[in-house]
C-alpha atoms as a PDB file:
ATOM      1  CA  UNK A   1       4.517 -29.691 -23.941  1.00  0.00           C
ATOM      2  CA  UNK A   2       4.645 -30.571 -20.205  1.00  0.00           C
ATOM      3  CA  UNK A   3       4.435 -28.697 -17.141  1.00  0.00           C
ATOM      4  CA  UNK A   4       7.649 -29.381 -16.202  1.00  0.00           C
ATOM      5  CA  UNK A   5       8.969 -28.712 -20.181  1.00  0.00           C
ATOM      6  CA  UNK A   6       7.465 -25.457 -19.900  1.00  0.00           C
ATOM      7  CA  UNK A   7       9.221 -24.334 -16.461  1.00  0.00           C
ATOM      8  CA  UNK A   8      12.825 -25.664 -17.539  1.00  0.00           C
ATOM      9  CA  UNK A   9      12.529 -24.108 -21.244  1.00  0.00           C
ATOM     10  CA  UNK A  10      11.455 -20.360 -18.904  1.00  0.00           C
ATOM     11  CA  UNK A  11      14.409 -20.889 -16.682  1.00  0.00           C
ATOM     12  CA  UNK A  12      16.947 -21.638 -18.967  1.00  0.00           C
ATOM     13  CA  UNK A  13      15.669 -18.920 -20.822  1.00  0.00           C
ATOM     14  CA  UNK A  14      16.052 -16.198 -17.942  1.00  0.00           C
ATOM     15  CA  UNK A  15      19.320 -17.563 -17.265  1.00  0.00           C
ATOM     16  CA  UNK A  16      19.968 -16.574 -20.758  1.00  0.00           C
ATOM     17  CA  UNK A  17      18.645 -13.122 -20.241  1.00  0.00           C
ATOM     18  CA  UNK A  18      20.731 -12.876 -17.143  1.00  0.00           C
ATOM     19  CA  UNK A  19      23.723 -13.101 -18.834  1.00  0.00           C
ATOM     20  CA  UNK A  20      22.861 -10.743 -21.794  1.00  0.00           C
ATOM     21  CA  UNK A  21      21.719  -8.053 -19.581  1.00  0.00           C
ATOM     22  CA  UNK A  22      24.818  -7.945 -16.726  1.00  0.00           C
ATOM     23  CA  UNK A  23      23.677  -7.304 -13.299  1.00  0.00           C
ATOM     24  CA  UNK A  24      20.049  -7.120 -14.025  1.00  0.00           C
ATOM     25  CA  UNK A  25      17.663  -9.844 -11.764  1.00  0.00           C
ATOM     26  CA  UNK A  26      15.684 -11.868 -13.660  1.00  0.00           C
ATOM     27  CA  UNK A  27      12.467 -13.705 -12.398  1.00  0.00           C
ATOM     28  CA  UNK A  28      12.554 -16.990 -12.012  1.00  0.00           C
ATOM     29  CA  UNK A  29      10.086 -20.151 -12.252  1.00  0.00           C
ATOM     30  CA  UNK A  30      11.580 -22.408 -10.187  1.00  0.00           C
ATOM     31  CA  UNK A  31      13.497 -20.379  -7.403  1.00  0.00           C
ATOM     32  CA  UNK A  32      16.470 -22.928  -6.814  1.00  0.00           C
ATOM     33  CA  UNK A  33      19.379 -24.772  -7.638  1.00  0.00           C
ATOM     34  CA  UNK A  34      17.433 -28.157  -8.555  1.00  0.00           C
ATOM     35  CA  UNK A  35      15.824 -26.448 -11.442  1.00  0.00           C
ATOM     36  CA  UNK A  36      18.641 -24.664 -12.975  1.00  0.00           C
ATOM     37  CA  UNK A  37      20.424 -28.248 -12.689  1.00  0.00           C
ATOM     38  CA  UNK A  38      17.667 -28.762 -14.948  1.00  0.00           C
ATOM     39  CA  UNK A  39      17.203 -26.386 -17.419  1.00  0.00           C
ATOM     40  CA  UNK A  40      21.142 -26.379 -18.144  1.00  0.00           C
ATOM     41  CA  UNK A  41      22.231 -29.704 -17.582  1.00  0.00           C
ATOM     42  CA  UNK A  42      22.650 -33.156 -19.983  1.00  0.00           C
ATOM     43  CA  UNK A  43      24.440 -35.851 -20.884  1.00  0.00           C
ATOM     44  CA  UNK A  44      27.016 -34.401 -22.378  1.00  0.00           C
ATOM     45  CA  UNK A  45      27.791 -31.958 -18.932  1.00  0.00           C
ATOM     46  CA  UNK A  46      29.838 -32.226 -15.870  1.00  0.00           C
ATOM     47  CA  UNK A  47      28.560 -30.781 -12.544  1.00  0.00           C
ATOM     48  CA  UNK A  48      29.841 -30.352  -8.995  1.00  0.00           C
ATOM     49  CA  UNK A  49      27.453 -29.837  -6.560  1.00  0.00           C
ATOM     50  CA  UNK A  50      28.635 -29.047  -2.429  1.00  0.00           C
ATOM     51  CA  UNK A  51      24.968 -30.202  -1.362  1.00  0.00           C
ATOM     52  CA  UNK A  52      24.293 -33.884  -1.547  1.00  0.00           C
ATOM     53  CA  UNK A  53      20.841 -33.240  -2.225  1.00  0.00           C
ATOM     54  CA  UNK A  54      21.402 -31.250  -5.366  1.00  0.00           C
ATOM     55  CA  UNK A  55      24.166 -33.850  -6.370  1.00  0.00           C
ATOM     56  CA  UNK A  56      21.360 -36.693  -6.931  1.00  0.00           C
ATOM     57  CA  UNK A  57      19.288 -33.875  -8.985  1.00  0.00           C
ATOM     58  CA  UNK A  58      22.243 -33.340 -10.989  1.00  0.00           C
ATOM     59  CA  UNK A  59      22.636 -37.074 -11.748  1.00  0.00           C
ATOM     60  CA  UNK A  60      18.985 -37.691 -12.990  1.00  0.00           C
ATOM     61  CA  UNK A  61      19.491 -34.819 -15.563  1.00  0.00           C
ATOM     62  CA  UNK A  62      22.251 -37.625 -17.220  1.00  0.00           C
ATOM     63  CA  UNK A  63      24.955 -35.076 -16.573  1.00  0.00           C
ATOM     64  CA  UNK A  64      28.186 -36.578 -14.978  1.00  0.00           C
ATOM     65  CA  UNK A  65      29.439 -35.888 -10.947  1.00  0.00           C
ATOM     66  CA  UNK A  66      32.599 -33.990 -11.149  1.00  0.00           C
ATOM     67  CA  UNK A  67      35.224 -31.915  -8.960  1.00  0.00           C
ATOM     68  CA  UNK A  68      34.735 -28.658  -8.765  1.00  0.00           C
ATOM     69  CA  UNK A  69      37.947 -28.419 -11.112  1.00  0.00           C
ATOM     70  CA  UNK A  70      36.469 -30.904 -13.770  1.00  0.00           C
ATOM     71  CA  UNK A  71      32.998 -29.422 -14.106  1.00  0.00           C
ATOM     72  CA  UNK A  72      31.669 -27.315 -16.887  1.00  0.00           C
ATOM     73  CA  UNK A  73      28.920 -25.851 -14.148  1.00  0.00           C
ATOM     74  CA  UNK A  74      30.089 -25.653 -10.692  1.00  0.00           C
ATOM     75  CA  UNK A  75      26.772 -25.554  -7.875  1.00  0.00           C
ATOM     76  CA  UNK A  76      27.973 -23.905  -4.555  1.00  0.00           C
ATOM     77  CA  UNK A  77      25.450 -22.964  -1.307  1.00  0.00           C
ATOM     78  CA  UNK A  78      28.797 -22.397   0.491  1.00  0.00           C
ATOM     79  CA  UNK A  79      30.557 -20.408  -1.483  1.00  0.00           C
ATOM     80  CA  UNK A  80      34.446 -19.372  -0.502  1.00  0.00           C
ATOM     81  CA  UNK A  81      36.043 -17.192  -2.775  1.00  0.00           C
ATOM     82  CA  UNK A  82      39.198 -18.716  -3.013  1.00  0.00           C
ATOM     83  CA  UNK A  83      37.490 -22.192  -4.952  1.00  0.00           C
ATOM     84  CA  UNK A  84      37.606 -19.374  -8.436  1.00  0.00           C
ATOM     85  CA  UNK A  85      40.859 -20.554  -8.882  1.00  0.00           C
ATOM     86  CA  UNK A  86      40.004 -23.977  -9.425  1.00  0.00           C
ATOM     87  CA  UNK A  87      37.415 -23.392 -11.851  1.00  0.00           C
ATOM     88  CA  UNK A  88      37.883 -24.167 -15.896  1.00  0.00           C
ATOM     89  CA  UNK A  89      38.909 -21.024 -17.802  1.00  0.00           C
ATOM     90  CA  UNK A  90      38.718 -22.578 -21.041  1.00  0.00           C
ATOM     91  CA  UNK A  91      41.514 -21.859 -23.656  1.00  0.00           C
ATOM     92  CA  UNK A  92      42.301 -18.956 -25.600  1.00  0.00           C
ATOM     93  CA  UNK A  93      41.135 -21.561 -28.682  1.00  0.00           C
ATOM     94  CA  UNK A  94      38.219 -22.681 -26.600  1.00  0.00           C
ATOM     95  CA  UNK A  95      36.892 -20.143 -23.925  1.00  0.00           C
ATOM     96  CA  UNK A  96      33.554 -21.858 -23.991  1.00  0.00           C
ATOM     97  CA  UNK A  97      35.009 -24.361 -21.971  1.00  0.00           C
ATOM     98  CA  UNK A  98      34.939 -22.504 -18.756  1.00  0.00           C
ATOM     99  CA  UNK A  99      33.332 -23.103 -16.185  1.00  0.00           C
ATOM    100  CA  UNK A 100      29.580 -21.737 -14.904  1.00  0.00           C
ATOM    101  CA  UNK A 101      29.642 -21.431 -11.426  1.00  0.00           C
ATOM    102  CA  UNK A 102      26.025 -20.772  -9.795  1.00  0.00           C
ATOM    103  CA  UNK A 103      25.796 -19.824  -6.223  1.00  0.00           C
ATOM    104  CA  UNK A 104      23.735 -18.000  -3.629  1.00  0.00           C
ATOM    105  CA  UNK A 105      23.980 -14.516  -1.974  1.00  0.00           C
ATOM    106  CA  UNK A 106      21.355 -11.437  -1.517  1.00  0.00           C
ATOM    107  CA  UNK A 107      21.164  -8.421  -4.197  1.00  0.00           C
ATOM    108  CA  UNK A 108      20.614  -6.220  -1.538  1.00  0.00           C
ATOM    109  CA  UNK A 109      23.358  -6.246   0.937  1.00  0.00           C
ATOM    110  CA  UNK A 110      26.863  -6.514   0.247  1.00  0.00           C
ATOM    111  CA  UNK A 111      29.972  -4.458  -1.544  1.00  0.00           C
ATOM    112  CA  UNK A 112      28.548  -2.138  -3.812  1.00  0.00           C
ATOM    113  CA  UNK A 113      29.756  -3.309  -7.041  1.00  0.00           C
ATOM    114  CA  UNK A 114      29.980  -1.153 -10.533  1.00  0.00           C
ATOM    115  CA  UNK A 115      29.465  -3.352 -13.395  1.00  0.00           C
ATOM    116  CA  UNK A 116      30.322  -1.983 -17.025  1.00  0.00           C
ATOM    117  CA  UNK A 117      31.089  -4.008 -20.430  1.00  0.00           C
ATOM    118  CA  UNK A 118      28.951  -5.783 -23.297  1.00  0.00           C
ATOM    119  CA  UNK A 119      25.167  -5.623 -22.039  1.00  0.00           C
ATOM    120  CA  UNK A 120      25.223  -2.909 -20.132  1.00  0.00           C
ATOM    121  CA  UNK A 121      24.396   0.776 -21.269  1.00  0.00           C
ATOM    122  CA  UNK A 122      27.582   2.915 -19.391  1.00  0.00           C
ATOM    123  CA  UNK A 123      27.272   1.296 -16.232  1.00  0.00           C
ATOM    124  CA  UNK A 124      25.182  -0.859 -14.053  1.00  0.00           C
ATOM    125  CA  UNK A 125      25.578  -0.203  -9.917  1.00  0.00           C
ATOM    126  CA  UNK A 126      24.890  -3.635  -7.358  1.00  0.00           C
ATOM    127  CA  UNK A 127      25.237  -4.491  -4.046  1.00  0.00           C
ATOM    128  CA  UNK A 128      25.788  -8.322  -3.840  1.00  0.00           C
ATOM    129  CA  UNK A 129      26.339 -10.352  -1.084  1.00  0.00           C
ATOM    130  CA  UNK A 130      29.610 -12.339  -1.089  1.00  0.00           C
ATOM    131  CA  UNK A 131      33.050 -11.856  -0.246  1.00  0.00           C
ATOM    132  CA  UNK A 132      34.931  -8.535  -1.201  1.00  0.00           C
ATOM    133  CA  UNK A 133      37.934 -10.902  -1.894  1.00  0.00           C
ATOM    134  CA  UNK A 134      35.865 -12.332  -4.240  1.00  0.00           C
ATOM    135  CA  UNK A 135      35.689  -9.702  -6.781  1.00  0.00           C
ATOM    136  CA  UNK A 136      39.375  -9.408  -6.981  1.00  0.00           C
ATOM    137  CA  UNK A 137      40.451 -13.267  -7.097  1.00  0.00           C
ATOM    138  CA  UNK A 138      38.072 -12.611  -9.948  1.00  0.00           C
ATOM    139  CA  UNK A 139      39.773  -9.909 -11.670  1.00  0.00           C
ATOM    140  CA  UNK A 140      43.317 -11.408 -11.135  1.00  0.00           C
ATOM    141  CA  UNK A 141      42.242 -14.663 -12.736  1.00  0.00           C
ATOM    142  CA  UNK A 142      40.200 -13.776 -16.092  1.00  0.00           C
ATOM    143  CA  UNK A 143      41.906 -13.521 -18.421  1.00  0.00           C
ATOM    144  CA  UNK A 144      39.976 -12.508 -22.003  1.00  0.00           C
ATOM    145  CA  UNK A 145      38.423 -14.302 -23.820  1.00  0.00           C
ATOM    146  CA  UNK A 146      38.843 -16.936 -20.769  1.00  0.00           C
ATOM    147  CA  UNK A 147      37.103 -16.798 -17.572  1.00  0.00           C
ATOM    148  CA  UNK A 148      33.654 -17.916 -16.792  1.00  0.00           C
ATOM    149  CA  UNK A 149      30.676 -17.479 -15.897  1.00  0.00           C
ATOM    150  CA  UNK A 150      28.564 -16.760 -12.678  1.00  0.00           C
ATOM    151  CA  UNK A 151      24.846 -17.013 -11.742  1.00  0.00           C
ATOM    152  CA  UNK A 152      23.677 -15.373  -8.391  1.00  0.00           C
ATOM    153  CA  UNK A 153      20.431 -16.606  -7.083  1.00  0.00           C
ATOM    154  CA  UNK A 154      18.199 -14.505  -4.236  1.00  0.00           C
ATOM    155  CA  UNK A 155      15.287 -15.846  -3.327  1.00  0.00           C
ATOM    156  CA  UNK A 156      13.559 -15.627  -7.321  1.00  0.00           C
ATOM    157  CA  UNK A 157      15.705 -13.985  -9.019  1.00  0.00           C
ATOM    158  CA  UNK A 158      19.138 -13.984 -10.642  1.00  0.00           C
ATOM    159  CA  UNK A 159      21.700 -12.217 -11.754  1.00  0.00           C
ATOM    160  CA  UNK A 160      23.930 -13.198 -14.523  1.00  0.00           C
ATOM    161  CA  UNK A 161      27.707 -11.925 -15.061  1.00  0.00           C
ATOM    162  CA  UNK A 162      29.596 -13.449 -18.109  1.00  0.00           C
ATOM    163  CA  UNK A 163      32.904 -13.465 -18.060  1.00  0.00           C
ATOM    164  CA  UNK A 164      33.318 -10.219 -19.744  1.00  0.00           C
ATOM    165  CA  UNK A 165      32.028  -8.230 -17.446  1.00  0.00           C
ATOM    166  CA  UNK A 166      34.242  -5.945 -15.877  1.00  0.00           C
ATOM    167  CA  UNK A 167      33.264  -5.674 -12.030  1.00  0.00           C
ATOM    168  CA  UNK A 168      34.872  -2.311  -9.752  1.00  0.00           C
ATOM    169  CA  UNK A 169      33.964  -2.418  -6.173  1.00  0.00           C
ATOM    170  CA  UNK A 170      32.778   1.048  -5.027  1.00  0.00           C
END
């Protein structure tokens, strides 16, 4: 197995681990968007991406260029809360088809955040980063089992929150 292999099988699988364990950072091997294009994109994928750059690193993983309403993984460096309504929910037949929506902001600053649901012992406490709006455009758009799902990147690390997580600013 490759270099490379090795990288995009550890970041896909911390992504993984990001999501199982809500609002827990997880280390990862290659610190930006470019490689999580990678470990979670193929031919068989739509992506958005707001940074030209990252666009042409979605298109050699094979996956198709989409709008932000069409894509199953949704790559934003300027995030505005109000683009959650245009992501997929998926169906109450198919929820896998929402969207994954991967972004940036700091674990450290921020709302305080109180996350609680599958993954998490009681409760998990945050500070993130982005909008307070955002938590409750959030909130007023999932809809169980649809939704989807978020990545937060700072700096090498991640934090995962599946769409059943239930998120309570503090």
């Amino acid at each position: 197995m490759s270099e490379a292999d090795s990288r995009t099988i550890a970041c896909f699988d911390a992504l993984m681990w990001a999501l199982s364990r809500p609002g827990l950072p997880r280390d990862l091997p290659v610190p930006d968007m470019a490689g999580i294009a990678e470990a979670l994109l193929d031919r068989e994928c739509a992506a958005y991406s707001d940074d030209p750059a990252l666009a042409q690193a979605i298109a050699r993983t094979g996956a198709a260029l989409a709008d932000a309403a069409a894509a199953d993984h949704v790559f934003v460096a300027d995030f505005v809360p109000a683009m959650l309504r245009a992501l997929r929910q998926g169906s109450d037949l198919h929820p896998e088809d929402g969207a994954t929506l991967i972004t940036r902001a700091r674990f450290d600053q921020g709302p305080r955040l109180r996350l609680s649901g599958p993954g998490i012992d009681g409760h998990v406490d945050i500070a993130v980063d982005l909008p307070p709006e955002t938590w409750a455009i959030r909130r007023e758009i999932m809809r169980y089992p649809m939704g989807f799902e978020l990545f937060i990147l700072h700096g090498t690390q991640v934090i995962g929150l599946p769409r059943t997580t239930h998120v309570e600013v503090l």
